[in-house]
PDB file of N, CA and C in Angstrom:
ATOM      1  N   UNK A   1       5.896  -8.949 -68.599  1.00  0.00           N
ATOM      2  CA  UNK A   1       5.519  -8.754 -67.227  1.00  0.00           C
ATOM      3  C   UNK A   1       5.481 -10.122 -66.548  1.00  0.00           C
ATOM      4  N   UNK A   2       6.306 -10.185 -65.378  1.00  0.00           N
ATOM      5  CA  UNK A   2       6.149 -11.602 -64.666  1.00  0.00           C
ATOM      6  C   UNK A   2       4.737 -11.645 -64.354  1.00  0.00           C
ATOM      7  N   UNK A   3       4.436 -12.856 -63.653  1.00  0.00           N
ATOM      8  CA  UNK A   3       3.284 -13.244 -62.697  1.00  0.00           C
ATOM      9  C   UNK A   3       3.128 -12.399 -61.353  1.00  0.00           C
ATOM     10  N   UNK A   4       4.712 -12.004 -60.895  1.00  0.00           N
ATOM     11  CA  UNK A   4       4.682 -11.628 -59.821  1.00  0.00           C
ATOM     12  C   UNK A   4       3.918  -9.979 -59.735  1.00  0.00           C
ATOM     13  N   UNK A   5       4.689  -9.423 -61.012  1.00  0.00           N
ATOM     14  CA  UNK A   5       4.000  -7.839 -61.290  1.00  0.00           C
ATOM     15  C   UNK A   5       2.403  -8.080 -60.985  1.00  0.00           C
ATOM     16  N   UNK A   6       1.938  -8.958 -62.144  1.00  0.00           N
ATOM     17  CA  UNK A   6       0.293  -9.199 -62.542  1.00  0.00           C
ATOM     18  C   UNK A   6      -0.169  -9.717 -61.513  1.00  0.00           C
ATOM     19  N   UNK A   7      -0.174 -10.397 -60.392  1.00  0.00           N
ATOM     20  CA  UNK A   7      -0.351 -10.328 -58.949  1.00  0.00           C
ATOM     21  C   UNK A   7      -1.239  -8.626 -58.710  1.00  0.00           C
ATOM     22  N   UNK A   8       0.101  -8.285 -58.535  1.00  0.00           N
ATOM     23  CA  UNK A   8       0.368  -6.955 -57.629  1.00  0.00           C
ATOM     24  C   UNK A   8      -0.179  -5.696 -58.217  1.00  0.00           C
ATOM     25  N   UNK A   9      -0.417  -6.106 -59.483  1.00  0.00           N
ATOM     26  CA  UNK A   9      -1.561  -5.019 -59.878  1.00  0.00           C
ATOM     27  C   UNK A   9      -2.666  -5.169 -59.423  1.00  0.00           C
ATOM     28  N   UNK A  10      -3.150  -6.637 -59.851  1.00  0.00           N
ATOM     29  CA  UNK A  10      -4.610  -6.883 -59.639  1.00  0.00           C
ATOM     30  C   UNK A  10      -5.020  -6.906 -58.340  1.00  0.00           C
ATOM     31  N   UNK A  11      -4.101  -6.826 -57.429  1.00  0.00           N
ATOM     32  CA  UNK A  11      -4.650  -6.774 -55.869  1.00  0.00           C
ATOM     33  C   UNK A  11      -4.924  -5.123 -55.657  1.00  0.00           C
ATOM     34  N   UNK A  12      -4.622  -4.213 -56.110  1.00  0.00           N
ATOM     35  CA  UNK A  12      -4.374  -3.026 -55.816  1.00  0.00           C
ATOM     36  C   UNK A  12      -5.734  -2.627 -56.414  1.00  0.00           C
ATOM     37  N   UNK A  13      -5.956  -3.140 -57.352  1.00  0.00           N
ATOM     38  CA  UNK A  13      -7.559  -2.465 -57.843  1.00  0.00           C
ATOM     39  C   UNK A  13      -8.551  -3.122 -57.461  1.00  0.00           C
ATOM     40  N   UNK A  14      -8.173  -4.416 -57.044  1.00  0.00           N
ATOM     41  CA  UNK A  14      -9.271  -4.773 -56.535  1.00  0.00           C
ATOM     42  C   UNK A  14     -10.049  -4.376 -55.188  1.00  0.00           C
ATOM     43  N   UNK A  15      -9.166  -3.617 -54.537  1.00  0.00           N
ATOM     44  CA  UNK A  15      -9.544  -3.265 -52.952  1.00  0.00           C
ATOM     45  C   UNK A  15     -10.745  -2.542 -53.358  1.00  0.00           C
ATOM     46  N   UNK A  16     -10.325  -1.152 -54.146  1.00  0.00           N
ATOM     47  CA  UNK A  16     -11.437  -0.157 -54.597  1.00  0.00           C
ATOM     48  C   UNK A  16     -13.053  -0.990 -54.781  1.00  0.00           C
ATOM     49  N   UNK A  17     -12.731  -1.705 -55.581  1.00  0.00           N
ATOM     50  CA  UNK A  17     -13.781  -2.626 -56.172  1.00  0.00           C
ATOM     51  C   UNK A  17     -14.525  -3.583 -54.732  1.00  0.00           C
ATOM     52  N   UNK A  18     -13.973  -3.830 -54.516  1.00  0.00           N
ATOM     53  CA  UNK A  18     -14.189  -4.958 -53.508  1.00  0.00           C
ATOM     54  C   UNK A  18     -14.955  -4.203 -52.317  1.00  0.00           C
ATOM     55  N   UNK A  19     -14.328  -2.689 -51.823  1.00  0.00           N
ATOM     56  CA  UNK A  19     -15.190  -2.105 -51.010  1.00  0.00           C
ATOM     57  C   UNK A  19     -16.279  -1.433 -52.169  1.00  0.00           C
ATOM     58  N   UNK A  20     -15.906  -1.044 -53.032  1.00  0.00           N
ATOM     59  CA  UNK A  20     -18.022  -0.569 -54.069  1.00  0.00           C
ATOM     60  C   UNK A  20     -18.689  -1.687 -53.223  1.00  0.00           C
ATOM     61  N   UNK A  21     -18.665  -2.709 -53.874  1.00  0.00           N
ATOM     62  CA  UNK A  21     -19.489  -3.809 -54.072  1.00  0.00           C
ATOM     63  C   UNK A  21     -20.143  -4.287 -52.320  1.00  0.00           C
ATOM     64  N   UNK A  22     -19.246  -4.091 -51.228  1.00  0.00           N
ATOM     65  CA  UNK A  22     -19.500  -3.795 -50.244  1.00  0.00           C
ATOM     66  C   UNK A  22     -20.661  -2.941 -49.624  1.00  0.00           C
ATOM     67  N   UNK A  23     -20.558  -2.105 -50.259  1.00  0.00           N
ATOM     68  CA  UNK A  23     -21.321  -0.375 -49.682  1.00  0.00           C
ATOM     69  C   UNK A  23     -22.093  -0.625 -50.526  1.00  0.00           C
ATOM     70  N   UNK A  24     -22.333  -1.306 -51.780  1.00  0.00           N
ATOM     71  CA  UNK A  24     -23.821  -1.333 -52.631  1.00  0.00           C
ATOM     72  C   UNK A  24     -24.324  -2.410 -51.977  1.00  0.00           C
ATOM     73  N   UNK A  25     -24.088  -3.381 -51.666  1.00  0.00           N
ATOM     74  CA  UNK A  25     -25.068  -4.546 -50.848  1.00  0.00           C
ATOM     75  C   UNK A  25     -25.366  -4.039 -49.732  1.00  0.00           C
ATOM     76  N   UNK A  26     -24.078  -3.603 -49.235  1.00  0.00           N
ATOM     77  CA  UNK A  26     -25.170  -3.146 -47.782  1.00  0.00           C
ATOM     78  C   UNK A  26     -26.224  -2.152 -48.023  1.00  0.00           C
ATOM     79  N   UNK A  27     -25.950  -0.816 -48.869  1.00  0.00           N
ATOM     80  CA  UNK A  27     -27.118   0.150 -49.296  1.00  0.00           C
ATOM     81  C   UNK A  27     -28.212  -0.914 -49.586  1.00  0.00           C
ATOM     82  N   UNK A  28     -28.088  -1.923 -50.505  1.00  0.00           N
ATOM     83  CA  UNK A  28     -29.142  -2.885 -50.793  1.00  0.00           C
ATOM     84  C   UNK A  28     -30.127  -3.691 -50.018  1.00  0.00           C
ATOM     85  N   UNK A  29     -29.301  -4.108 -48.756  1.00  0.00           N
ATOM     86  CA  UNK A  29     -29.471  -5.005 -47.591  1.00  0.00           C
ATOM     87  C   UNK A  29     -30.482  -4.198 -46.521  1.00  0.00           C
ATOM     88  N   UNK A  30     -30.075  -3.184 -46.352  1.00  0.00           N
ATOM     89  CA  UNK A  30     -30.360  -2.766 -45.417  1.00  0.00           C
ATOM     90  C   UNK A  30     -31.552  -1.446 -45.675  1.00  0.00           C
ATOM     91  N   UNK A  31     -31.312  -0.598 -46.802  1.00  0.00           N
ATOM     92  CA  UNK A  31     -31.763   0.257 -47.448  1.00  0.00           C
ATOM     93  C   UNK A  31     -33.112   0.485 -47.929  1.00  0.00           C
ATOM     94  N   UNK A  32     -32.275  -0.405 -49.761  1.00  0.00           N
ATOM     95  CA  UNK A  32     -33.770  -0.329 -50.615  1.00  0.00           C
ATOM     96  C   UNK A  32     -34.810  -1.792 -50.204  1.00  0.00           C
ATOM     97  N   UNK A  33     -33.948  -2.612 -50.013  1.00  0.00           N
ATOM     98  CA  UNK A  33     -35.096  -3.717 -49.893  1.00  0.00           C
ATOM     99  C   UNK A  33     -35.991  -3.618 -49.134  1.00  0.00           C
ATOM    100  N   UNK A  34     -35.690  -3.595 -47.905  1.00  0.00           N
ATOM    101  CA  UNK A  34     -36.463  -3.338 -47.176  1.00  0.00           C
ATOM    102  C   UNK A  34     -37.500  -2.057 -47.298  1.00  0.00           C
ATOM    103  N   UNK A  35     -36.965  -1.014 -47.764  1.00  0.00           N
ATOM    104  CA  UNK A  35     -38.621  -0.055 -48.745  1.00  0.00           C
ATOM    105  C   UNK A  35     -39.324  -1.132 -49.493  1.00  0.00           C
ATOM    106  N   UNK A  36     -38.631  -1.390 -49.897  1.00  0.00           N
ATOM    107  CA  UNK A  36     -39.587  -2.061 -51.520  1.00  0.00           C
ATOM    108  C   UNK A  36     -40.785  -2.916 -51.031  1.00  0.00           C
ATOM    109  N   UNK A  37     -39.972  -4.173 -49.764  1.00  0.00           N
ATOM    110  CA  UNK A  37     -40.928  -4.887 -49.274  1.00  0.00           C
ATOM    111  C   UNK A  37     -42.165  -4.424 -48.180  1.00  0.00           C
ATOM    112  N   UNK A  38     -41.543  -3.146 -47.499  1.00  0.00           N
ATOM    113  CA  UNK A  38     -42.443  -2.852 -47.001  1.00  0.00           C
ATOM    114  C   UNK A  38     -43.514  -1.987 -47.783  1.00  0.00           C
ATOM    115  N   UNK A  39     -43.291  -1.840 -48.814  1.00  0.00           N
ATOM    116  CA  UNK A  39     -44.142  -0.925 -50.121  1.00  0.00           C
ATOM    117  C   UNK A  39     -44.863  -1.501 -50.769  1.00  0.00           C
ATOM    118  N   UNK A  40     -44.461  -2.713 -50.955  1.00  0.00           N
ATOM    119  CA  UNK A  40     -45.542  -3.943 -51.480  1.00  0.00           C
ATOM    120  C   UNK A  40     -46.317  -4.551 -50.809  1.00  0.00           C
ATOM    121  N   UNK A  41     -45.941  -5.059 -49.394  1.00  0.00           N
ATOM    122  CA  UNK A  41     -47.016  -5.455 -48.499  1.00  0.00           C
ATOM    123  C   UNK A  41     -47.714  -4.439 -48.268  1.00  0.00           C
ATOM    124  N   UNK A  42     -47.543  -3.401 -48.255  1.00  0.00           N
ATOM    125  CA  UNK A  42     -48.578  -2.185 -47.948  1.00  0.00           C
ATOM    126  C   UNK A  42     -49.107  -2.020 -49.010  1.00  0.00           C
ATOM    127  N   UNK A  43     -48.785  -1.883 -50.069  1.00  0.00           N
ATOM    128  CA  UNK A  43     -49.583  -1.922 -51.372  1.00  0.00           C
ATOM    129  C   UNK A  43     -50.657  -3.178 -51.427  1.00  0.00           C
ATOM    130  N   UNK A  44     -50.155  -4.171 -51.285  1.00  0.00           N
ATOM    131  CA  UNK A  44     -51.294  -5.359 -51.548  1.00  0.00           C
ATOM    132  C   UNK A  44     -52.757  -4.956 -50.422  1.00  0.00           C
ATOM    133  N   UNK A  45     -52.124  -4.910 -48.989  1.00  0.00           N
ATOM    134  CA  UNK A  45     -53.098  -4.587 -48.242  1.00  0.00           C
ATOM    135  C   UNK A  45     -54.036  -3.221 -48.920  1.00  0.00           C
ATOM    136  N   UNK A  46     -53.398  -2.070 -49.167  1.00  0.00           N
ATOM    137  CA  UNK A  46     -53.990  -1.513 -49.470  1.00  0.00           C
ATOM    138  C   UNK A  46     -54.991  -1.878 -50.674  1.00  0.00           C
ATOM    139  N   UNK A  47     -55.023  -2.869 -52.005  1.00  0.00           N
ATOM    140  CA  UNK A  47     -55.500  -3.472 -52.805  1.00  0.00           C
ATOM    141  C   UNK A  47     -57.112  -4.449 -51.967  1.00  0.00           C
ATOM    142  N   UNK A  48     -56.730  -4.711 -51.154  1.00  0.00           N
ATOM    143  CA  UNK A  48     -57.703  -5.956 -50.188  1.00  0.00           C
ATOM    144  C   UNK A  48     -57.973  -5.133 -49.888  1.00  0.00           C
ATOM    145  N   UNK A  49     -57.978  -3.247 -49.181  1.00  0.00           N
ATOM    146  CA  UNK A  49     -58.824  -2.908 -48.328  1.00  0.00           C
ATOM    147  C   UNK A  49     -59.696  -2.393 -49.188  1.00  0.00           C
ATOM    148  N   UNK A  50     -59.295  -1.531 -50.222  1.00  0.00           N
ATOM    149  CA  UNK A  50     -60.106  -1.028 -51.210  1.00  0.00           C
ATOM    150  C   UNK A  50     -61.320  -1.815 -51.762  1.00  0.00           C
ATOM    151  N   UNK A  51     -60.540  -3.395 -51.980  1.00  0.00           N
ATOM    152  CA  UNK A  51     -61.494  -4.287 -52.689  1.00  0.00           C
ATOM    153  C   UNK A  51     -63.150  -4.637 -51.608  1.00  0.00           C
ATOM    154  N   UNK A  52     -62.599  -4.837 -50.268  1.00  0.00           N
ATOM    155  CA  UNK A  52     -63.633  -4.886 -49.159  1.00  0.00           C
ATOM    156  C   UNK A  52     -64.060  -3.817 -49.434  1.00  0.00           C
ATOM    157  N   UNK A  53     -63.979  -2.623 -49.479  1.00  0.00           N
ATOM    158  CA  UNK A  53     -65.015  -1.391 -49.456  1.00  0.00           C
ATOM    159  C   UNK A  53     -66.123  -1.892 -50.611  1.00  0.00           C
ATOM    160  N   UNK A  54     -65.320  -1.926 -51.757  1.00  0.00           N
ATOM    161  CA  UNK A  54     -66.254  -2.174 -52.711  1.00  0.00           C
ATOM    162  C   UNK A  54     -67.456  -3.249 -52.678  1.00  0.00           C
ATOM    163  N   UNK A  55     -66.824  -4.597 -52.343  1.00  0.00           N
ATOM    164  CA  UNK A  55     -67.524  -5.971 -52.643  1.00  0.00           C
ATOM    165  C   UNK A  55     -67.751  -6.580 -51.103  1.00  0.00           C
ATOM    166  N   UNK A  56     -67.384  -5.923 -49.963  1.00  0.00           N
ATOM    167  CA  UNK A  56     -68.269  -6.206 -48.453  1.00  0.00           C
ATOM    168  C   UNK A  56     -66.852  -7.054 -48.137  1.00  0.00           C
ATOM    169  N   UNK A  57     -67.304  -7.275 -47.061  1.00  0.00           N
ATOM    170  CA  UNK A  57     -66.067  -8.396 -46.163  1.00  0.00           C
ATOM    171  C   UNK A  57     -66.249  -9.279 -46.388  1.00  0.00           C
ATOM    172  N   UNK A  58     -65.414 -10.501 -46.370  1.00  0.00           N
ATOM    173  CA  UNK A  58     -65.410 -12.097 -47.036  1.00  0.00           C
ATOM    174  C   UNK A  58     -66.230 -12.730 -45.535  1.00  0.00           C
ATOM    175  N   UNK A  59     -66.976 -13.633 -46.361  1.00  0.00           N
ATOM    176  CA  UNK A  59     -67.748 -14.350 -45.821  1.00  0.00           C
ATOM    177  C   UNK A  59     -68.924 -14.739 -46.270  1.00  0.00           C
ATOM    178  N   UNK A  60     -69.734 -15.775 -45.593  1.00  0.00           N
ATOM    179  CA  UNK A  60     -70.967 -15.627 -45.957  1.00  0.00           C
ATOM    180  C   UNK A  60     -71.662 -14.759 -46.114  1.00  0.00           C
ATOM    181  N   UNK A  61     -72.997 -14.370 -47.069  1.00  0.00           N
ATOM    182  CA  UNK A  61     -73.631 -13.531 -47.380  1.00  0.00           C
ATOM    183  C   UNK A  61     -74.937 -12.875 -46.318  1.00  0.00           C
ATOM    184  N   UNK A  62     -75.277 -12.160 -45.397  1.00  0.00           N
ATOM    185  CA  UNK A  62     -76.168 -12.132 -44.258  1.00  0.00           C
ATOM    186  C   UNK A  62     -76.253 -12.425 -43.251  1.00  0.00           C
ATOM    187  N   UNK A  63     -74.403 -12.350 -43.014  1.00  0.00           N
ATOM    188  CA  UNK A  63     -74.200 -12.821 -41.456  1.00  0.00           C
ATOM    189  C   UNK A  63     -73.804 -11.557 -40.832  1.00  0.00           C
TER     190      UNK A  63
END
């Protein structure tokens, strides 16, 4: 097989590939990350609010 064939294969499969990898970052980009992060900052807060119920609001003691 020349160089020229092995070229011309590998461009042909790569399109397929090249748009996956496309459509999974953007699903990624735009999608899950942004759940995740907004799931964790809401999670932590939710962690701090719980913890104030329990142990009072930060601060000095009798103010």
């Amino acid at each position: 097989m020349s160089d020229r064939q092995a070229t011309g294969l590998g461009s042909t499969s790569r399109e397929p590939r090249r748009r996956r990898e496309l459509t999974c970052f953007l699903i990624l980009a735009f999608g899950i990350w942004p759940v995740v992060a907004v799931g964790a900052v809401g999670g932590y807060g939710f962690l701090v609010w719980m913890y104030q119920l329990m142990a009072g609001p930060p601060g000095p003691a009798g103010h």
